[in-house]
N, C-alpha and C. Protein backbone atom coordinates (compact mmCIF):
# COMPACT_ATOMS: atom_id res chain seq x y z
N UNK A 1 2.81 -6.33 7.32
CA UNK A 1 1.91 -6.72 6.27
C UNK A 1 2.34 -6.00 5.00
N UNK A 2 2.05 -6.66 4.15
CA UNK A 2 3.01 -5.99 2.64
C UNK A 2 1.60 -6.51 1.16
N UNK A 3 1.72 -5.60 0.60
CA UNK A 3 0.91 -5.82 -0.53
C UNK A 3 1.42 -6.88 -1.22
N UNK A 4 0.50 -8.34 -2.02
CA UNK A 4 0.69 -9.26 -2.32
C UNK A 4 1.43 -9.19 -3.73
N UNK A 5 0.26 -8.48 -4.61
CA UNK A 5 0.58 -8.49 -6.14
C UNK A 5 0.40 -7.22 -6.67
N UNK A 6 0.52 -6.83 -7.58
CA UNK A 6 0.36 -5.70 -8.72
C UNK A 6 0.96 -4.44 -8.78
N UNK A 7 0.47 -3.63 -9.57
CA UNK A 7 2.05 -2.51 -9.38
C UNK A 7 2.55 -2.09 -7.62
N UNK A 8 1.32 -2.18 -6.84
CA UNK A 8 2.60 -1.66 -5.62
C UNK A 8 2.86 -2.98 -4.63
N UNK A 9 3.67 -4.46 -5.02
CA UNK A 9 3.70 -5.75 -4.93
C UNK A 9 5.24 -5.43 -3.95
N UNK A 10 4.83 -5.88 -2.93
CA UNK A 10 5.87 -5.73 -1.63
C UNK A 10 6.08 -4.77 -1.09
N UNK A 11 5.52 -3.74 -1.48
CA UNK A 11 5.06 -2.27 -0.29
C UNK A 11 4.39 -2.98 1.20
N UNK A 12 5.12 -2.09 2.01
CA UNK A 12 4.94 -2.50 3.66
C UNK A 12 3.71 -1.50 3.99
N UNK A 13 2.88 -2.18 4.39
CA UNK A 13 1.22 -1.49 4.98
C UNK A 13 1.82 -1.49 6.85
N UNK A 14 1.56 -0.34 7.30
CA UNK A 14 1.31 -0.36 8.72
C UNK A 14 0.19 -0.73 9.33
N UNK A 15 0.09 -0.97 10.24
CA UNK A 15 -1.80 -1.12 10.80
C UNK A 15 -1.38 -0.37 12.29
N UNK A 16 -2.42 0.19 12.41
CA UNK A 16 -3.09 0.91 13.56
C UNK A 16 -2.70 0.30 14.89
N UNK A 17 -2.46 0.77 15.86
CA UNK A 17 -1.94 0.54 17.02
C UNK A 17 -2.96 -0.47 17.98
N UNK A 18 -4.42 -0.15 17.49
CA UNK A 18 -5.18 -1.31 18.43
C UNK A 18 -6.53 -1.02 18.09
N UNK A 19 -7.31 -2.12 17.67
CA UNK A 19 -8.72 -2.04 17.39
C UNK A 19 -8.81 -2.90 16.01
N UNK A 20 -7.57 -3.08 15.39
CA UNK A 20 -7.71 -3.87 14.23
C UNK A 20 -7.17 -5.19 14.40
N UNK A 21 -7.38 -5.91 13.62
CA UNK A 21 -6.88 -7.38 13.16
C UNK A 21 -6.09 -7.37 11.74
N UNK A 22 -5.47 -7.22 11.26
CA UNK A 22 -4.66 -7.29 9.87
C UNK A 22 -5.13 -8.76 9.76
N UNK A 23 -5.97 -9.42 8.44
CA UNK A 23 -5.60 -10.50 7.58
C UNK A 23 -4.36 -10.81 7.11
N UNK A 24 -4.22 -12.39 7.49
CA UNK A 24 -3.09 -12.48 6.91
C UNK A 24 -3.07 -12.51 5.82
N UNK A 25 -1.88 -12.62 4.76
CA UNK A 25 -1.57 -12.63 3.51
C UNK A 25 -2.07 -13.64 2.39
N UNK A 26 -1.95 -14.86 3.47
CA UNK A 26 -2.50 -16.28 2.64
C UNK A 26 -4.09 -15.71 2.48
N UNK A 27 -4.46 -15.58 3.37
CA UNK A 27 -6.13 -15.49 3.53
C UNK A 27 -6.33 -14.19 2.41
N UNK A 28 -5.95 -13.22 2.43
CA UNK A 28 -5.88 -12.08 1.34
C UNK A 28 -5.66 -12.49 0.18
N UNK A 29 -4.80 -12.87 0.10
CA UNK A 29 -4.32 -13.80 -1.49
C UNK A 29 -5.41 -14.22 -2.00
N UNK A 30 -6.08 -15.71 -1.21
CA UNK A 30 -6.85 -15.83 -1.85
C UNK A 30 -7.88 -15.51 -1.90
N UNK A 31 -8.83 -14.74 -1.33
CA UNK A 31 -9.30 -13.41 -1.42
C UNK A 31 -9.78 -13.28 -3.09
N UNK A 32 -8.12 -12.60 -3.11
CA UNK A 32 -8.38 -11.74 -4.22
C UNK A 32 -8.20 -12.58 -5.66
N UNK A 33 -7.30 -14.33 -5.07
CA UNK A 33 -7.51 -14.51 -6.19
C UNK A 33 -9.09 -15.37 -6.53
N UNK A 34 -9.55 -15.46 -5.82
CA UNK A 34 -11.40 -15.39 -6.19
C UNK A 34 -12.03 -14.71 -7.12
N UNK A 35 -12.00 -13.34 -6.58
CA UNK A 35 -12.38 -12.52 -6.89
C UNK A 35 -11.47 -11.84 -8.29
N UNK A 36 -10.76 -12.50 -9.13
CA UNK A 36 -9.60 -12.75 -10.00
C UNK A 36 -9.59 -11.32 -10.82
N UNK A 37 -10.13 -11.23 -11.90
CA UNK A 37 -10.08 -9.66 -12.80
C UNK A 37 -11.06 -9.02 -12.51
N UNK A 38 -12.00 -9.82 -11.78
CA UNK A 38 -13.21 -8.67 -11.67
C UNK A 38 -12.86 -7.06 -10.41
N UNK A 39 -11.52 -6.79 -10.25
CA UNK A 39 -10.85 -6.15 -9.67
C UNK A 39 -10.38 -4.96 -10.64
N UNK A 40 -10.03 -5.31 -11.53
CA UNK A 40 -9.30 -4.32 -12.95
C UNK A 40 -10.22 -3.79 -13.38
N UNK A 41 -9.87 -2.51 -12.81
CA UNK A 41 -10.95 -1.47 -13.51
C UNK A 41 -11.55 -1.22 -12.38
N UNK A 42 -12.09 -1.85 -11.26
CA UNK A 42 -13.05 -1.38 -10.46
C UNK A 42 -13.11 -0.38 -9.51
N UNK A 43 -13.96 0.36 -8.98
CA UNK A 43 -14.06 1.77 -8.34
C UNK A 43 -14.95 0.64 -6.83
N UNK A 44 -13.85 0.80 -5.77
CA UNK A 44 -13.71 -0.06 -4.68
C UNK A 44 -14.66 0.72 -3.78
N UNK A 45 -15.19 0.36 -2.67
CA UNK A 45 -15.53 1.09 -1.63
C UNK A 45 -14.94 0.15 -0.51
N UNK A 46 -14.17 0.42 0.36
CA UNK A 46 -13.51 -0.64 2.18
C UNK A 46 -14.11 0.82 2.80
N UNK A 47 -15.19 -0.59 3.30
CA UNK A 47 -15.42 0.01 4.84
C UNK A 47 -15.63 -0.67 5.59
N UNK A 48 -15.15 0.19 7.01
CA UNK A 48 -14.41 -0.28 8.11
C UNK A 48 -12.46 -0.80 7.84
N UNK A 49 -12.20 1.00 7.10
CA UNK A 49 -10.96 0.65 5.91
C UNK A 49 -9.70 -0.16 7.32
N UNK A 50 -9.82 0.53 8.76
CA UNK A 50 -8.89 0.20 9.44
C UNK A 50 -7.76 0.62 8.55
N UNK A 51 -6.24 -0.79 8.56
CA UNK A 51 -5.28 -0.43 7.47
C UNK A 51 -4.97 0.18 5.94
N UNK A 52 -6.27 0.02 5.36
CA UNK A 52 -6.79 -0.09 4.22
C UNK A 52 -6.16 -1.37 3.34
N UNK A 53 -5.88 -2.39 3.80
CA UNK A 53 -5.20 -3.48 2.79
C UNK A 53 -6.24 -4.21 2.14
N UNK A 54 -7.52 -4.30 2.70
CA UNK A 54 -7.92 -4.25 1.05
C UNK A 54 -8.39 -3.34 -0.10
N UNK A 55 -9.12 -2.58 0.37
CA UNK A 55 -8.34 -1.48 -0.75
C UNK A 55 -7.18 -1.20 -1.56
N UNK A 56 -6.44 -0.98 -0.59
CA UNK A 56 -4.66 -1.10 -1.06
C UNK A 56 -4.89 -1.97 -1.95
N UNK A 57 -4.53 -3.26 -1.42
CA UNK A 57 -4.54 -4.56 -2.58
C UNK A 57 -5.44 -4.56 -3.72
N UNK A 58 -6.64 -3.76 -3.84
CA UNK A 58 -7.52 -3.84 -4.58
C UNK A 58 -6.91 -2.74 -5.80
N UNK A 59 -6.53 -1.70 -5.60
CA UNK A 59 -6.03 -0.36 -6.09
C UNK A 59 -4.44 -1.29 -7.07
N UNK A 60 -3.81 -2.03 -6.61
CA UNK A 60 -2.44 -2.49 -6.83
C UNK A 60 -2.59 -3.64 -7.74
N UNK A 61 -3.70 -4.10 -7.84
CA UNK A 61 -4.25 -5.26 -8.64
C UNK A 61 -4.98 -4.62 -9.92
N UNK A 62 -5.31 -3.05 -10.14
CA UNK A 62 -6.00 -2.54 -11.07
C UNK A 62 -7.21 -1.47 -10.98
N UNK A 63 -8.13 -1.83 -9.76
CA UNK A 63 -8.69 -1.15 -9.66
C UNK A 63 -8.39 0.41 -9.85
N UNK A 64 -10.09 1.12 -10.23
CA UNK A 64 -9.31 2.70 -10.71
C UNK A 64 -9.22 3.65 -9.99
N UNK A 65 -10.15 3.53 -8.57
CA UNK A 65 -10.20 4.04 -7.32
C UNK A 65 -10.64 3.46 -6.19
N UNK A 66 -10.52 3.96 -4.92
CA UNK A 66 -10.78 3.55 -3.64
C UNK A 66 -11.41 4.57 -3.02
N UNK A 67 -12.29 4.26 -1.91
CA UNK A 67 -12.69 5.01 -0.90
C UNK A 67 -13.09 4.08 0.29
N UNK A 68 -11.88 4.90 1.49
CA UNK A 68 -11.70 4.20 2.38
C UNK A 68 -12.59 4.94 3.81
N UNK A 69 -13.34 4.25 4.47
CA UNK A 69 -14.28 4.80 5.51
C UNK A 69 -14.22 4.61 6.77
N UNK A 70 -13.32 4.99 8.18
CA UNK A 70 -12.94 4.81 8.49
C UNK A 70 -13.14 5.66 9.95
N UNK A 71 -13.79 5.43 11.32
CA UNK A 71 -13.95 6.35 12.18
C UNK A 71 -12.79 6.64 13.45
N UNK A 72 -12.07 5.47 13.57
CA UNK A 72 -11.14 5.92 14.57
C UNK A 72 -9.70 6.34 13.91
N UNK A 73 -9.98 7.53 14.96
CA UNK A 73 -8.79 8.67 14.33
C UNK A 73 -7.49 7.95 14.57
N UNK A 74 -6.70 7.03 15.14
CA UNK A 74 -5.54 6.46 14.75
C UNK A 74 -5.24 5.72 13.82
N UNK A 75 -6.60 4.85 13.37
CA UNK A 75 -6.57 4.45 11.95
C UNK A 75 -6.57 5.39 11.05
N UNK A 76 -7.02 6.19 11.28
CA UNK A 76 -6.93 7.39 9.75
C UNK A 76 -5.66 7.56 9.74
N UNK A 77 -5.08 7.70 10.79
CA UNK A 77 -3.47 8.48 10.28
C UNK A 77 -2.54 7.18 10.13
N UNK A 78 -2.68 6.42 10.18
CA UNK A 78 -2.05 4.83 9.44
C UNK A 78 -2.77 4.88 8.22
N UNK A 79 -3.70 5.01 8.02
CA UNK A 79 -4.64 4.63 6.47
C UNK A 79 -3.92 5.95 5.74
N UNK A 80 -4.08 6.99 5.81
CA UNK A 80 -3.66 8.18 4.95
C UNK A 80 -2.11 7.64 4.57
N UNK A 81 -1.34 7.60 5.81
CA UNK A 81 -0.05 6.87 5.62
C UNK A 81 -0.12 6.17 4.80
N UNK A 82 -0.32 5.07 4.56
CA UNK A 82 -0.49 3.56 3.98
C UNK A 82 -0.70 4.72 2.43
N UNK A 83 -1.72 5.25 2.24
CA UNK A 83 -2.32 5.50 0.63
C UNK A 83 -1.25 6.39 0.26
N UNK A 84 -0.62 7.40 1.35
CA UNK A 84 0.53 7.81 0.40
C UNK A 84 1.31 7.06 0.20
N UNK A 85 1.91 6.18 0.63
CA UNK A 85 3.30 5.39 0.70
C UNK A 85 3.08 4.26 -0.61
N UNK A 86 2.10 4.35 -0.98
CA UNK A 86 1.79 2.56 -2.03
C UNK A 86 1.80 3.96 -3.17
N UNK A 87 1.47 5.54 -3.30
CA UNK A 87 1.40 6.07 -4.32
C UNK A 87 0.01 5.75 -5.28
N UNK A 88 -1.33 5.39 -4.69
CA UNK A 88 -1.84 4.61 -5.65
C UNK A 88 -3.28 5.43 -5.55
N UNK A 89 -4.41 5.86 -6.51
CA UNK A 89 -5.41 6.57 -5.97
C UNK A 89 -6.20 6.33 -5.05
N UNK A 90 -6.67 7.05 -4.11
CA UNK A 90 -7.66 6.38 -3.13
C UNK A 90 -7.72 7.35 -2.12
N UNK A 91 -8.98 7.48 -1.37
CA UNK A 91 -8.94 8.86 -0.77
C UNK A 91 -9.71 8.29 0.68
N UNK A 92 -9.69 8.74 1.75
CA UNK A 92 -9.90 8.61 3.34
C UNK A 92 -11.44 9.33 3.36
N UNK A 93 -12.65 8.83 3.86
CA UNK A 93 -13.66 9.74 4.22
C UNK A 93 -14.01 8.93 5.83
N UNK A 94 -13.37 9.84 6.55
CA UNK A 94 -13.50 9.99 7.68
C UNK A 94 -15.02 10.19 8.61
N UNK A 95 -15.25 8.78 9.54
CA UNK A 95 -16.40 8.66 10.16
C UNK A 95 -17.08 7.57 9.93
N UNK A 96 -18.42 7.52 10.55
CA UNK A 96 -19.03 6.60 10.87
C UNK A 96 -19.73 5.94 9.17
N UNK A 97 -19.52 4.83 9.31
CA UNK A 97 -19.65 4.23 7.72
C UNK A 97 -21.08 4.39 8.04
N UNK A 98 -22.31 3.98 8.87
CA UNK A 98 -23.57 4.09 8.29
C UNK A 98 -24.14 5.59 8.01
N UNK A 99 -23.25 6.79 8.34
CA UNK A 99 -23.55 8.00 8.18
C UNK A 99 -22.58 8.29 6.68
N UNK A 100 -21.52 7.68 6.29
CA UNK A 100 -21.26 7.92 5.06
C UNK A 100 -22.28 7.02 3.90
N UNK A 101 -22.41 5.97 4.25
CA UNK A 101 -23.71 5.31 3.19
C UNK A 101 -24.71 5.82 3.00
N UNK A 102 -25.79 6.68 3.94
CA UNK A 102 -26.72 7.24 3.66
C UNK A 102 -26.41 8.76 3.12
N UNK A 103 -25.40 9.08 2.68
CA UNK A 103 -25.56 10.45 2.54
C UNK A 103 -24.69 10.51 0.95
N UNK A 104 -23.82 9.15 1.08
CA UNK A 104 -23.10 9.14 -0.21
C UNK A 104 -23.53 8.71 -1.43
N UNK A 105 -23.55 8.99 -3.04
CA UNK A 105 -24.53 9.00 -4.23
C UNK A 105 -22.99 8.56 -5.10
N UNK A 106 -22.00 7.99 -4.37
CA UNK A 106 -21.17 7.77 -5.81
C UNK A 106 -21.17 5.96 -6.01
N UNK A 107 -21.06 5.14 -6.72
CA UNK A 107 -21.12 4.09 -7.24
C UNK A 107 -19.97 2.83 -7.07
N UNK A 108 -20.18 1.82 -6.65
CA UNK A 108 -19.17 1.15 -7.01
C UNK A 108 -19.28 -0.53 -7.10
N UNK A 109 -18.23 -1.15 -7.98
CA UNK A 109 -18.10 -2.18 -8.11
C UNK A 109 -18.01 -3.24 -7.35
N UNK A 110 -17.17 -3.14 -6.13
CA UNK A 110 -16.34 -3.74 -5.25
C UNK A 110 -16.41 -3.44 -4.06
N UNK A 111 -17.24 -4.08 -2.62
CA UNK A 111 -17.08 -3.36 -1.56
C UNK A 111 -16.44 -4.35 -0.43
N UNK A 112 -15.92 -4.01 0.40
CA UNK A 112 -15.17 -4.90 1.37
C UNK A 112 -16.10 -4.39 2.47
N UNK A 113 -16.61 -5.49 3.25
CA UNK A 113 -16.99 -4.76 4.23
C UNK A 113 -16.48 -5.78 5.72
N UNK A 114 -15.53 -5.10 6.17
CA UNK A 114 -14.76 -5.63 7.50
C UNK A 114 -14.60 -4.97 8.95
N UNK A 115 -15.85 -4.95 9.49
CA UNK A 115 -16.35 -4.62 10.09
C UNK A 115 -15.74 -5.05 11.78
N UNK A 116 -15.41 -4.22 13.06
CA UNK A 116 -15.00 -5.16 13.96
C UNK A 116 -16.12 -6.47 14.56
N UNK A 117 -15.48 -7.47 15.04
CA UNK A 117 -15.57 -8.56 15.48
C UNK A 117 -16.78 -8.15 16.04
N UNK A 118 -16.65 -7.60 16.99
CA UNK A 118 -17.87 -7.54 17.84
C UNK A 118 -18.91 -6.50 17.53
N UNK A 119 -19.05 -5.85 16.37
CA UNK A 119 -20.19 -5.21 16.16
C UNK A 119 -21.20 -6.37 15.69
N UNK A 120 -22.26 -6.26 16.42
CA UNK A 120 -23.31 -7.11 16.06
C UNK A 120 -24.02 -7.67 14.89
N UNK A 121 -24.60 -8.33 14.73
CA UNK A 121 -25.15 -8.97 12.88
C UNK A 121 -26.00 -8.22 12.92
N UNK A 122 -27.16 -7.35 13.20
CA UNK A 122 -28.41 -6.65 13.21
C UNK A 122 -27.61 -5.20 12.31
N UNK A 123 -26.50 -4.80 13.30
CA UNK A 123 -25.52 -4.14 12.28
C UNK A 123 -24.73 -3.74 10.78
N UNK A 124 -24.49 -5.22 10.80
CA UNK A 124 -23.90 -5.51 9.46
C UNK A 124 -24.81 -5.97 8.42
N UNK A 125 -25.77 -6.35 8.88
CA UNK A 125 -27.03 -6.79 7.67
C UNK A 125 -27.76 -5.03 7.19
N UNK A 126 -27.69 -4.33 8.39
CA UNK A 126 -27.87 -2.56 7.54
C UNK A 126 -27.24 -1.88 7.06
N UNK A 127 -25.78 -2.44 7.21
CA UNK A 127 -25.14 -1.52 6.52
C UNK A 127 -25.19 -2.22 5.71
N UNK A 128 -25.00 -3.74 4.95
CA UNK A 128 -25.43 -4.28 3.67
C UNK A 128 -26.79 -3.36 3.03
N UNK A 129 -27.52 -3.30 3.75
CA UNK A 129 -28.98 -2.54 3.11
C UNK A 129 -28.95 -1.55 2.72
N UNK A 130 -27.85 -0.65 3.42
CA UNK A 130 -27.52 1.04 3.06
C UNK A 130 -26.59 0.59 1.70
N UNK A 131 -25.74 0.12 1.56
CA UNK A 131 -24.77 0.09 0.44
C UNK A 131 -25.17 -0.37 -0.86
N UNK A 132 -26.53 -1.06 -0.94
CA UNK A 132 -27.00 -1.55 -1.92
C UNK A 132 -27.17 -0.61 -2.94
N UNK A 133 -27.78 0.22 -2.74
CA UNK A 133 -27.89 1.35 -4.17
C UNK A 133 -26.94 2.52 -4.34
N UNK A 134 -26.09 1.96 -3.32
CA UNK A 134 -24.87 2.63 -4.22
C UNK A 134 -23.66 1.01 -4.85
N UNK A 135 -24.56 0.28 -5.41
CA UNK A 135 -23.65 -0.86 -5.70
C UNK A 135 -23.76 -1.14 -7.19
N UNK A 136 -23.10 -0.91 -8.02
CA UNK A 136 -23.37 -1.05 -9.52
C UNK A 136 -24.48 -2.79 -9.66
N UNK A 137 -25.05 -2.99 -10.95
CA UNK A 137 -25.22 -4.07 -11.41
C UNK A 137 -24.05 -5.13 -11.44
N UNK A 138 -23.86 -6.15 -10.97
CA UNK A 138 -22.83 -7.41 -10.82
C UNK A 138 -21.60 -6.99 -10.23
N UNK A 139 -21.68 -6.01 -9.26
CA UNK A 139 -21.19 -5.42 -8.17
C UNK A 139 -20.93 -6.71 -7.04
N UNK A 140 -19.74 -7.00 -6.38
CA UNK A 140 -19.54 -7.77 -5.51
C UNK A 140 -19.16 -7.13 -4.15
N UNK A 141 -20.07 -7.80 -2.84
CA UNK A 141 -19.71 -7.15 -1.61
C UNK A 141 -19.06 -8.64 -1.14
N UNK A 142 -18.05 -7.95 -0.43
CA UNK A 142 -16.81 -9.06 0.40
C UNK A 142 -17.42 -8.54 1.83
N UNK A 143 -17.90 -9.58 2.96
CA UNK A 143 -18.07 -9.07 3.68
C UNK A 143 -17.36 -10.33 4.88
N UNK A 144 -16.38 -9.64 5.60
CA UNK A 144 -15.17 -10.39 6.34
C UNK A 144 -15.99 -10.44 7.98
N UNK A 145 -16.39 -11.73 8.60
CA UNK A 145 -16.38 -11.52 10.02
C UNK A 145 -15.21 -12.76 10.46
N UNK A 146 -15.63 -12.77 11.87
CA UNK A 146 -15.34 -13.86 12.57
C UNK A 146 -15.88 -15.55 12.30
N UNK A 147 -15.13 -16.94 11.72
CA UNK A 147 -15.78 -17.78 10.93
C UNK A 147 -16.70 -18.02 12.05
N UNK A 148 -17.73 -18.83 12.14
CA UNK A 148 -18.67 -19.32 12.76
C UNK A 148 -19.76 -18.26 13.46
N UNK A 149 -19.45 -17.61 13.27
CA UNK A 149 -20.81 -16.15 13.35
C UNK A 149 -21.90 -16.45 12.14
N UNK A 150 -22.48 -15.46 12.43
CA UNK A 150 -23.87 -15.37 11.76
C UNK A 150 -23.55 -14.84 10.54
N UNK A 151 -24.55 -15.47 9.51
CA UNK A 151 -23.84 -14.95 7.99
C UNK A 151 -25.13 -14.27 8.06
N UNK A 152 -24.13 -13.18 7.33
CA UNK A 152 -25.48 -11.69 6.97
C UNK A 152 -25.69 -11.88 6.15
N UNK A 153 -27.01 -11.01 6.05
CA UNK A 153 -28.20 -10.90 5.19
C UNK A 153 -28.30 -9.68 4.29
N UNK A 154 -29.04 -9.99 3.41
CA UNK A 154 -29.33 -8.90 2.22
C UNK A 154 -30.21 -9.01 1.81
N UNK A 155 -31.84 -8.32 1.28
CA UNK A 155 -32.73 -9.21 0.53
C UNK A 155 -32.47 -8.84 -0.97
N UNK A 156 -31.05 -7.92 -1.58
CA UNK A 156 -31.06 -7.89 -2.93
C UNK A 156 -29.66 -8.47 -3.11
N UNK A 157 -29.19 -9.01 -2.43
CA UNK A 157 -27.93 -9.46 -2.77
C UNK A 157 -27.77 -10.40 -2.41
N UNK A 158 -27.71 -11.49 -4.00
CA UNK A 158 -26.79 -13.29 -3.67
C UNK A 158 -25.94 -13.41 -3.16
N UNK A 159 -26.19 -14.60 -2.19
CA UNK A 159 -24.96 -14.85 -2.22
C UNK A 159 -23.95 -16.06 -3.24
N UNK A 160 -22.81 -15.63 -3.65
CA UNK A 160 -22.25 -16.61 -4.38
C UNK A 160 -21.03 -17.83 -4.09
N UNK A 161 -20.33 -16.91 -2.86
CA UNK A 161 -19.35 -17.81 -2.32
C UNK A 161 -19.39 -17.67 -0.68
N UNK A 162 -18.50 -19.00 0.12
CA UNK A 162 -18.36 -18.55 1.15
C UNK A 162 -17.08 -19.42 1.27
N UNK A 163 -16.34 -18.47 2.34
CA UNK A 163 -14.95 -19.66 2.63
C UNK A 163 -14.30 -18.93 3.68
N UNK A 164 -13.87 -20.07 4.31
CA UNK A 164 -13.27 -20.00 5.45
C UNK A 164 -11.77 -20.11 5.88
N UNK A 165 -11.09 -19.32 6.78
CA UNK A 165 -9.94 -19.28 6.71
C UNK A 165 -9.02 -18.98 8.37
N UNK A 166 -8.89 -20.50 8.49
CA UNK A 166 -8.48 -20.20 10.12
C UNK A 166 -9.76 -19.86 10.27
N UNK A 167 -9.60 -18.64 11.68
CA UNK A 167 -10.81 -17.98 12.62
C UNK A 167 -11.57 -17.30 11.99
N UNK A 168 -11.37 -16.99 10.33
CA UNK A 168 -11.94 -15.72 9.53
C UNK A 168 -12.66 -16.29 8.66
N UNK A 169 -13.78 -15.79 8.15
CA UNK A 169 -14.65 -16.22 6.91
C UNK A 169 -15.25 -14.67 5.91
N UNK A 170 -14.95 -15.69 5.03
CA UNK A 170 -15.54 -14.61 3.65
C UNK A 170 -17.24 -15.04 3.48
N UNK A 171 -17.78 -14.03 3.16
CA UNK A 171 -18.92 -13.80 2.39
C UNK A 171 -18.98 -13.03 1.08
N UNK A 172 -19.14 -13.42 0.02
CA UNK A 172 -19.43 -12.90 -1.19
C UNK A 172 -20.70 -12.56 -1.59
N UNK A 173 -21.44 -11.89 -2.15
CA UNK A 173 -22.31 -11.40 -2.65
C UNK A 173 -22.13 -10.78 -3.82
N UNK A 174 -23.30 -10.97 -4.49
CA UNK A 174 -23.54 -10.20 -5.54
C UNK A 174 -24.55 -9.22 -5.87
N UNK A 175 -24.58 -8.10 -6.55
CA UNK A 175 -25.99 -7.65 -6.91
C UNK A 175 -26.35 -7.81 -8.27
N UNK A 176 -27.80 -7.89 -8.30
CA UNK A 176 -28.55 -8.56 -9.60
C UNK A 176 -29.29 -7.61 -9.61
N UNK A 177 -29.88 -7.86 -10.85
CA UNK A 177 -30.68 -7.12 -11.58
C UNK A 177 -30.58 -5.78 -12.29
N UNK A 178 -31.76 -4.42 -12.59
CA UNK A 178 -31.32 -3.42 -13.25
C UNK A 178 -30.64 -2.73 -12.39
């Protein structure tokens, strides 16, 4: 897997020995080209970073930082890998993402949330709930499952897009208001 576009554009990403799925490239692509400039400039949060490629990709496209969240320890040492090797800012906080959401107070634009396959929707609709106030105003959450699953929920966050890709589907969201 290799970063698509921007300064680190054909850098080789490793992925983790087992527990992840790498997106493919097409499906990433367009992804991000959706989600087009509203990337430049933005202070990312991936969780469930696994490889970190979207982050990565997010960081290489403009964004001004990353924070990648991430509990199994063989992914960390592929993810740390990966963030030195692209050279690009972005830092590893190690552990369970609903114990980093409730305890974390920093802000961001952009969140990926790619969660494994089989963690349940009762799941992923709280950690949507935990991440909300740390989500700027017109803040977008990407939230990646398996296509034909249950689309999660938020009660402060639109949704604006959805699309499907092969076995994989996007959810977009937005947050509104002050």
């Amino acid at each position: 897997m290799r970063i698509i576009a921007g300064a680190a554009k054909g850098r080789r990403l490793d992925t983790p020995p087992e527990g992840t799925r790498p997106l493919t490239g097409k499906a990433r692509e367009a992804l991000f080209s959706i989600l087009g400039d509203r990337v430049d400039g933005a202070a990312v949060l991936d969780l469930y970073a696994g490889s970190g490629s979207f982050g990565l990709e997010a960081l290489s496209r403009g964004a001004v930082d990353a924070v990648f969240v991430e509990s199994a320890r063989a992914a960390i040492v592929v993810l740390q890998e990966n963030i030195d090797s692209v050279d690009l800012a972005g830092r590893v906080e190690p552990g369970d993402v609903e114990d980093y959401l409730a305890r974390s107070t920093e802000s961001f634009d952009l969140v990926f949330v790619d969660p494994p396959w089989a963690l349940d929707d009762g799941t992923v609709d709280h950690v949507s709930t935990l991440l909300e106030p740390l989500l700027n105003k017109g803040g977008i959450v990407v939230v990646h499952r398996r296509a034909g699953g249950g689309e999660p929920t938020s009660d402060n966050l639109r949704l604006t897009d959805r699309r499907r890709y092969g076995d994989t589907e996007f959810w977009l969201y937005e947050k509104e208001g002050a």
